[in-house]
Protein backbone atom coordinates (compact mmCIF):
# COMPACT_ATOMS: atom_id res chain seq x y z
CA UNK A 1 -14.63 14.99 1.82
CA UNK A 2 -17.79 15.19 -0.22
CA UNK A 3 -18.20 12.42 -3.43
CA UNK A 4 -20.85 12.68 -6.32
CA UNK A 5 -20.91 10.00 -8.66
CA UNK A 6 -22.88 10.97 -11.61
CA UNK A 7 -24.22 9.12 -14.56
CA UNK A 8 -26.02 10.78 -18.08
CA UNK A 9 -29.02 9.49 -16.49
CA UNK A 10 -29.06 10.08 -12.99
CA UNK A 11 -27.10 11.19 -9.90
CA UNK A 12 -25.98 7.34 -8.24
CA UNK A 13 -24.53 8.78 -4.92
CA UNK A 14 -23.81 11.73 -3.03
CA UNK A 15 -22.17 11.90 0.52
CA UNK A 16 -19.42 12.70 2.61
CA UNK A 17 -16.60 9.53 2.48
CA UNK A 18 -13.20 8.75 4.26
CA UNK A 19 -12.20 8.01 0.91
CA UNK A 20 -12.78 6.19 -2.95
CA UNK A 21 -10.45 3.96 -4.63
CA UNK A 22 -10.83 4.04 -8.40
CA UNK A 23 -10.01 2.05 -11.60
CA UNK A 24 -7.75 4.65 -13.04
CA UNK A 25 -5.80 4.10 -16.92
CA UNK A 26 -2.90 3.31 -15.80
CA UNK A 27 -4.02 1.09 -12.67
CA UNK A 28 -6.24 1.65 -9.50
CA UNK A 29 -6.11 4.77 -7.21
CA UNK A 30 -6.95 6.26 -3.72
CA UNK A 31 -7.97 9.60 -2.75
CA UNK A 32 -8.72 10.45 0.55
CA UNK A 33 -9.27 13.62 2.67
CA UNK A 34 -7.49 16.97 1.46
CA UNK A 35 -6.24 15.22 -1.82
CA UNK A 36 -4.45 17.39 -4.14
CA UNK A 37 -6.81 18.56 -7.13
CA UNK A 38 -6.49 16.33 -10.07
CA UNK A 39 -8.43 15.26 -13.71
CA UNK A 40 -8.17 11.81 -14.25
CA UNK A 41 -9.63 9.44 -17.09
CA UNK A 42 -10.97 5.98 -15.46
CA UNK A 43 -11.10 2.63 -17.47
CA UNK A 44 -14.22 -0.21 -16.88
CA UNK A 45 -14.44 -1.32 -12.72
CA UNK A 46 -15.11 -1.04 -9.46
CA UNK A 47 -15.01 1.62 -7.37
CA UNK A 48 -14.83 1.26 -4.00
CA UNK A 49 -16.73 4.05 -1.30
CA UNK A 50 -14.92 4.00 1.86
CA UNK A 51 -18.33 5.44 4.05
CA UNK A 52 -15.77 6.12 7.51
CA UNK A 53 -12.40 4.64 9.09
CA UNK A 54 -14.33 1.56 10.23
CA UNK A 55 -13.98 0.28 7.19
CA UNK A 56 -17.65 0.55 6.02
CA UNK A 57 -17.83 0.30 2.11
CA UNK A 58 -19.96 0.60 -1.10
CA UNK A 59 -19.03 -0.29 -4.26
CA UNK A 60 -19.95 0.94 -7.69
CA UNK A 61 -19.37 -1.02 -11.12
CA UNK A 62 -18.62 1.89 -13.73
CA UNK A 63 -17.84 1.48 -17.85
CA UNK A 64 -15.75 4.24 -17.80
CA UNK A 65 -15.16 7.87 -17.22
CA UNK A 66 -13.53 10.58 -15.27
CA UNK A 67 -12.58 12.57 -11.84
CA UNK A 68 -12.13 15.88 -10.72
CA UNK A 69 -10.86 16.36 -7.18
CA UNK A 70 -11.07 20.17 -6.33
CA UNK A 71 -11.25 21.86 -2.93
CA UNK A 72 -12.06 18.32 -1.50
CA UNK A 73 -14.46 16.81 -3.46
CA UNK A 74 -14.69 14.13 -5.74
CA UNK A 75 -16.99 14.37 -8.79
CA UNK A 76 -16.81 11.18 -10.76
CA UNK A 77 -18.70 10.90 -14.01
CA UNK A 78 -19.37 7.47 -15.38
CA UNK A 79 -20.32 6.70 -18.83
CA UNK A 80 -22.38 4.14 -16.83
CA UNK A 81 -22.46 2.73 -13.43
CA UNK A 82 -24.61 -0.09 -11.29
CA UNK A 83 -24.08 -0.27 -7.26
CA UNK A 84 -22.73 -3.87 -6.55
C-alpha cells in the first residue's frame, strides 16, 4: 500500500509500506494492506512505518491530525510532525 504523510509545510514521507500503526483518539491502530477505507482523527504520538515484513521501521512524532485510507492508501495529515 502507498502512505503520504503530509504536514502544512511540507510533504515528510511518501512510499509504499507493509503497514503504519497510529495514535488514534480512542487508542493506537494498525492498517495494513487492503484495509477497509476509513476517516480517522489522531491525538499527539508516534507513528510507526512498517517499510516490509522484515520488520524494517520508521517512526514519525506527530501533534495531531487525521487519516484517510481509500483504495489502499494512507494519507495522514499532521498538524505537525518530526521523524524520530
Amino acid at each position: 500500500m502507498t502512505l503520504e504523510i503530509l504536514t502544512p509545510e511540507r510533504k515528510l514521507y511518501s512510499g509504499n509500506v507493509y503497514g503504519v500503526l497510529m495514535p488514534g483518539i480512542s487508542g493506537m491502530f494498525e492498517v495494513l494492506d487492503k484495509h477497509a477505507p476509513l476517516v480517522s482523527a489522531l491525538r499527539p504520538g508516534r507513528v510507526k512505518v512498517l517499510k516490509d515484513k522484515s520488520n524494517s521501521t520508521l517512526s514519525f512524532d506527530i501533534t495531531g491530525g487525521f487519516v484517510e485510507v481509500l483504495n489502499n492508501k494512507v494519507t495522514l495529515l499532521a498538524e505537525g510532525a518530526t521523524e524520530a
